[in-house]
Protein backbone atom coordinates (compact mmCIF):
# COMPACT_ATOMS: atom_id res chain seq x y z
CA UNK A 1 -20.21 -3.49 20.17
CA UNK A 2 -17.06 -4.16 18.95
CA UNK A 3 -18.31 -5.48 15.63
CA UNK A 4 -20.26 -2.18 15.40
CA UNK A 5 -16.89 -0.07 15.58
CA UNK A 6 -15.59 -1.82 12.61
CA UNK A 7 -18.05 -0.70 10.63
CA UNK A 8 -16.76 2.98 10.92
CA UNK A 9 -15.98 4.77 7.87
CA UNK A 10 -14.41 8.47 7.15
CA UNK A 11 -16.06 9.82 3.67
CA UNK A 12 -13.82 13.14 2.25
CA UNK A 13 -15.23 14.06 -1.24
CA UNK A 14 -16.07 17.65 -2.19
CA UNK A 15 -18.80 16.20 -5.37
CA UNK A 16 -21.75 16.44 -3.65
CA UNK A 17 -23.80 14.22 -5.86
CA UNK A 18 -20.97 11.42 -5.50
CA UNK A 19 -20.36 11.57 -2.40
CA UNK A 20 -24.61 11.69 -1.33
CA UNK A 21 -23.94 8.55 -3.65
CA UNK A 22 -21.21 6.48 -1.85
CA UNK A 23 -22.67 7.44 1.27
CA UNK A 24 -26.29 6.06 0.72
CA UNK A 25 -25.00 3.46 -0.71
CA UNK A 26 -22.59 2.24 2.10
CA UNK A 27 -24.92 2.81 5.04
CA UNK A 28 -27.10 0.53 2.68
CA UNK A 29 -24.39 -2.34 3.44
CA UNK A 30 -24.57 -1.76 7.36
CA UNK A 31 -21.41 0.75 7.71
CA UNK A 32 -21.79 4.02 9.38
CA UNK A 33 -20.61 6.87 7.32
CA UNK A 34 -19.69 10.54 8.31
CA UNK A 35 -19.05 12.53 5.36
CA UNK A 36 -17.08 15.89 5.00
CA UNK A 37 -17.63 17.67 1.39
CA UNK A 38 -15.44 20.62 2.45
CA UNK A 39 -14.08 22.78 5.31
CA UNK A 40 -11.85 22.38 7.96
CA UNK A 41 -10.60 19.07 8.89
CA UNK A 42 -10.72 20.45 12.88
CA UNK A 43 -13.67 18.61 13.57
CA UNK A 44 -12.78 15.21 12.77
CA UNK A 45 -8.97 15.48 13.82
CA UNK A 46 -9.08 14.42 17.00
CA UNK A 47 -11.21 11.67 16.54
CA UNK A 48 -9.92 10.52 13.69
CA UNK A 49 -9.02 7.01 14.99
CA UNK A 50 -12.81 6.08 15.93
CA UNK A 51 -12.91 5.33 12.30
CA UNK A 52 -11.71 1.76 10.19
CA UNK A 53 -11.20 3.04 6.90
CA UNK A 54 -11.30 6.62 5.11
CA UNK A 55 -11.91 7.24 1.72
CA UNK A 56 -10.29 10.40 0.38
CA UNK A 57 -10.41 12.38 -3.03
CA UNK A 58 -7.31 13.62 -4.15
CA UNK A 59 -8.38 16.62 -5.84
CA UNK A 60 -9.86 18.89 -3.08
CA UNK A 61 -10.37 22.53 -3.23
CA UNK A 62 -8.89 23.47 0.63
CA UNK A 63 -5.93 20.75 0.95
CA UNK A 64 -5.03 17.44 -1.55
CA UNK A 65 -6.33 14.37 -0.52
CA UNK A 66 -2.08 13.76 -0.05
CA UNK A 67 -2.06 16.46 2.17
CA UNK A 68 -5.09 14.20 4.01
CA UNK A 69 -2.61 11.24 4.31
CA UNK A 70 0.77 13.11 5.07
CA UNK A 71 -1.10 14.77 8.05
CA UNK A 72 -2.89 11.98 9.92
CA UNK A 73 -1.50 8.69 8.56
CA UNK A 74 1.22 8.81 11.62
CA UNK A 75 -1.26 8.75 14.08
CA UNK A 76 -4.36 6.83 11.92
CA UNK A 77 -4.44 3.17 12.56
CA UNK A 78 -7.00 2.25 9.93
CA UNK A 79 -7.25 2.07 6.00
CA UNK A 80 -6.30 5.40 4.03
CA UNK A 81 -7.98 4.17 0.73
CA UNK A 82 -7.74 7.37 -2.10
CA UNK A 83 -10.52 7.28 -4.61
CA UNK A 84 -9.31 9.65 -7.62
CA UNK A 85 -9.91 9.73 -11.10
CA UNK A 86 -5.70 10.00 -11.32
CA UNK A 87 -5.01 7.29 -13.18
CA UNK A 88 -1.17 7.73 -13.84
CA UNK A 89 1.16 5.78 -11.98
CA UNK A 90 3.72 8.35 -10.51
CA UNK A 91 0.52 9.62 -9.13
CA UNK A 92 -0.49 6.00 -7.14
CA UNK A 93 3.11 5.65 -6.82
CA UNK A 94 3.03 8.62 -4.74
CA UNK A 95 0.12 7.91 -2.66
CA UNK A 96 1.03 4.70 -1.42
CA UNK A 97 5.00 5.65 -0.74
CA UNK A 98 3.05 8.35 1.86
CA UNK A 99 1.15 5.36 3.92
CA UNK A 100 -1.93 5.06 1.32
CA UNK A 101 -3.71 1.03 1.18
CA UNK A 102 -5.24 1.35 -1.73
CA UNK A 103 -6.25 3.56 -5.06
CA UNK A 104 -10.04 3.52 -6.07
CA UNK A 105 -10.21 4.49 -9.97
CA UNK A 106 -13.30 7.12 -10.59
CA UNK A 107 -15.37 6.27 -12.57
CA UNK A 108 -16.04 2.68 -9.95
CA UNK A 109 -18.62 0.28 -9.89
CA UNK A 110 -19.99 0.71 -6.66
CA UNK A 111 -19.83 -3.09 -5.49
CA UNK A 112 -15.96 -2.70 -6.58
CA UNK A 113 -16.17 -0.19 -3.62
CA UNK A 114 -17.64 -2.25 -1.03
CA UNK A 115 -15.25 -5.09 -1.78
CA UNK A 116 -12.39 -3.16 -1.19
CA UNK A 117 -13.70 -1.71 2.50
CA UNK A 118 -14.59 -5.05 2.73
CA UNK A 119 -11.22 -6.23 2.56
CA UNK A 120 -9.71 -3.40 4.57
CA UNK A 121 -11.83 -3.85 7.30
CA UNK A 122 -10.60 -7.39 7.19
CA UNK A 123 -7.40 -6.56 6.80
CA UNK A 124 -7.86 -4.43 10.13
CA UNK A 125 -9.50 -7.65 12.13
CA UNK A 126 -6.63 -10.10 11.37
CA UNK A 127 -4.02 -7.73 11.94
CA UNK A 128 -5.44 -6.47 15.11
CA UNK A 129 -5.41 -10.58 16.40
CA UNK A 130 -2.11 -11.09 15.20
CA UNK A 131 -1.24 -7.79 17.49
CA UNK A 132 -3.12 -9.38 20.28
CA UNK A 133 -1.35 -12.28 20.19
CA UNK A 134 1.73 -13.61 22.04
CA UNK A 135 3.66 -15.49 19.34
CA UNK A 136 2.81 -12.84 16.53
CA UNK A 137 6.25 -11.03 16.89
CA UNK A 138 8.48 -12.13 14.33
CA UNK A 139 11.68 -9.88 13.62
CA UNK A 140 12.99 -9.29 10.37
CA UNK A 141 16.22 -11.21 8.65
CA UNK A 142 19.43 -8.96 9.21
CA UNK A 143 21.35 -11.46 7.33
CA UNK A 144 23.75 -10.13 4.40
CA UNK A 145 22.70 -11.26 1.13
CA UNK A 146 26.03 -11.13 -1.05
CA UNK A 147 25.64 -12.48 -4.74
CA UNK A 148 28.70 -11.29 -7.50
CA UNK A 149 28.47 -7.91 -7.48
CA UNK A 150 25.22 -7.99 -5.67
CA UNK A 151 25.31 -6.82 -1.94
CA UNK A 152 22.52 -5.85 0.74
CA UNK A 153 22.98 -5.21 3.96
CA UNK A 154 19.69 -5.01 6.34
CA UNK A 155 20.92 -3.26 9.14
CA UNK A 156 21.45 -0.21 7.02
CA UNK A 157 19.56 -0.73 4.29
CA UNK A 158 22.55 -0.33 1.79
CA UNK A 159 22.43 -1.94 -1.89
CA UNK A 160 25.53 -2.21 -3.93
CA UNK A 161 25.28 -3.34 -7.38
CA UNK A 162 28.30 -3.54 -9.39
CA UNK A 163 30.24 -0.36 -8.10
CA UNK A 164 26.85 1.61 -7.63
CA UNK A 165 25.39 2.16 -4.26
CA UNK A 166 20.92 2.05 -5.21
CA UNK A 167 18.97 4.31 -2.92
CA UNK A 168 15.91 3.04 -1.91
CA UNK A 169 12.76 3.16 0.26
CA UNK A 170 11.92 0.57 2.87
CA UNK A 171 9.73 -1.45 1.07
CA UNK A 172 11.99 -1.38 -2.27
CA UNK A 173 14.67 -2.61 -0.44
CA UNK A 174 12.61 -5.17 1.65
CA UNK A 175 11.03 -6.36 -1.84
CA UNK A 176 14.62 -6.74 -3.61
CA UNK A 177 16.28 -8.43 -0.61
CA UNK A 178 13.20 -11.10 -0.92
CA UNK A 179 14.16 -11.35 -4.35
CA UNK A 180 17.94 -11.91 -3.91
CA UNK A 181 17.15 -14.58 -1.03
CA UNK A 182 15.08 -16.11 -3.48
CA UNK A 183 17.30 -15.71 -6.89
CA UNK A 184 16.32 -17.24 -9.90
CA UNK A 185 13.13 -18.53 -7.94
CA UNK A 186 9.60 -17.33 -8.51
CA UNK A 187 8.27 -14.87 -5.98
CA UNK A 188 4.33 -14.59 -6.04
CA UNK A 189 2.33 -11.15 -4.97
CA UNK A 190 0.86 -12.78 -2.25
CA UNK A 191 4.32 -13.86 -0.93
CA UNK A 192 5.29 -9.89 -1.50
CA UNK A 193 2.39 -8.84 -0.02
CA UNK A 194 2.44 -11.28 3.07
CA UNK A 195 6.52 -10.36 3.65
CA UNK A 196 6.94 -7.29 2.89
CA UNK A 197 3.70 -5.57 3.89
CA UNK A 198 2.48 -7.98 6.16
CA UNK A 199 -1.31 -8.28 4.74
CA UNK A 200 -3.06 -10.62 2.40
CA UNK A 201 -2.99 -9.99 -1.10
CA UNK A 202 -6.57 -10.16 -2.06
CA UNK A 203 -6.09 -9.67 -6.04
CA UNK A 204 -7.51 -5.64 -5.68
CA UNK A 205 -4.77 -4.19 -4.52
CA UNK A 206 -2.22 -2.92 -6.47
CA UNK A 207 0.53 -1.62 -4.18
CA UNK A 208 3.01 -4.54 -4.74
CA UNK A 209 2.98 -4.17 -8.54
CA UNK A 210 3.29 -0.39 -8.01
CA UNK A 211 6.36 -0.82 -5.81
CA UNK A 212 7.84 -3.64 -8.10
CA UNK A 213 7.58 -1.38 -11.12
CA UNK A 214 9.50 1.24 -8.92
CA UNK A 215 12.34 -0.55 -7.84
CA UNK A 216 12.53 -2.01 -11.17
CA UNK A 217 13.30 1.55 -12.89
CA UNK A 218 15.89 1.97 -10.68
CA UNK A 219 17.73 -1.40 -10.51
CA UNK A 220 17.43 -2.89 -13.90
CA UNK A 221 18.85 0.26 -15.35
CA UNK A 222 22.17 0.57 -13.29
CA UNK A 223 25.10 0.31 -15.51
CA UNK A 224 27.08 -3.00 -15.08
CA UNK A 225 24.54 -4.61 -13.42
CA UNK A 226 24.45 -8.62 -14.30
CA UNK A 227 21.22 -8.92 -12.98
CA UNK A 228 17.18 -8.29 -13.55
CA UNK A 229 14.04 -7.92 -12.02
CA UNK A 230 11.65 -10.07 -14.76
CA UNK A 231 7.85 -10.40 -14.80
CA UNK A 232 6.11 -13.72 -14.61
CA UNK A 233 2.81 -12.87 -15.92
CA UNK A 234 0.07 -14.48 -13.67
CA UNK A 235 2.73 -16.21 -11.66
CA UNK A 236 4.75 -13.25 -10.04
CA UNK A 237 8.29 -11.89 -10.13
CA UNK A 238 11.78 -13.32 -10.09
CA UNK A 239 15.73 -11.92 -9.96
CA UNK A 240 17.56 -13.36 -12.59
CA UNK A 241 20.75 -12.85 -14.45
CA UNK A 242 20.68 -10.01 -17.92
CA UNK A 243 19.62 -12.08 -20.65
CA UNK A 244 22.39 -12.46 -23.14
């Protein structure tokens, strides 16, 4: 039974003939789909957390898929994958600083589709065991990182490069303290991933170089600031001094 409930997935896209598509074409693959193609949200609100995973346009002609996300992904438990044909950045950015796992490119093949709900749902099933388990609380490093004219400080999230105090999100900051901890040292996606949003990277998902390519913008630009955030390509990231 339980098994069954993990196959639960929340379909929001107003094209009809797409979304007939995706449907089929999941229930094909053993998931149960419920699909809304308009209208109120009312009748799914409540229940909204008897599904694993929903996939939401963007574009919608009552509310934006953001809208969607904003409203329910404080009290949804599952995946919030957006499938868009968006294909900016600022846009993705966007949708995964609001709680969003994932960004599905329109036009998709439809087996790139089932492998990501694939790996959400498994995503779901090993974080719900580490939840379940006794020894899967692990609290987060508070310690100081101070480098020349480099400081963060957990417990308040501050950053202070040169004379500049950086204002960032939670996951900026959590990605550039594992890069100061770890300075002049590679640090792979699927170490990002694992840290900083505790999930497996599975070589889809794009959220960590979407977030890296954020806090980049805003730290590699400060003025004074000895340091930068350089790409490895294949290998990862790593915070190094400004190349003379």
């Amino acid at each position: 039974m339980q098994e069954y409930e993990l196959q639960k997935i929340l379909l929001i896209e107003d094209d009809h003939k797409l979304g007939l598509k995706i449907k089929r074409f999941l229930e094909q693959h053993d998931y149960e789909v419920e699909w809304l193609n308009g209208g109120s949200l009312l009748g799914v609100d409540a229940k909204v957390n008897a599904f694993d995973v929903i996939l939401c346009d963007i574009d919608l002609p009552d509310m934006s898929g953001f809208d969607i996300c904003n409203q329910w992904r404080d009290k949804f438990d599952g995946a919030f994958i957006f499938i868009t044909a968006f294909t900016d950045s600022d846009c993705q950015i966007e949708g995964l600083e609001m709680g969003a796992d994932d960004f599905i490119v329109k036009p998709f093949v439809p087996d790139v589709l089932l492998a990501r709900v694939r790996t959400a749902i498994r995503k779901l099933k090993l974080f719900k065991a580490k939840d379940e388990s006794p020894s899967s609380t692990q609290s987060d490093d508070e310690t100081p990182i101070t480098l020349p004219e480099l400081h963060l400080t957990p417990a308040t999230q501050q950053v202070k490069v040169a004379d500049t105090l950086l204002n960032l999100t939670q996951q900026e900051f959590k990605i550039l303290y594992l890069f100061a901890r770890n300075f002049n040292y590679k640090v792979t996606r699927d170490v990002i991933s694992k840290i900083v949003m505790n999930r497996e990277y599975d070589g889809f998902d794009r959220s960590v170089d979407v977030y890296v390519s954020k806090l980049r913008k805003k730290f590699n630009t400060i003025n004074g600031n000895p340091y930068q955030i350089n790409t490895l390509w294949g290998k990862g990231y790593v915070l190094t001094n400004q190349e003379d």
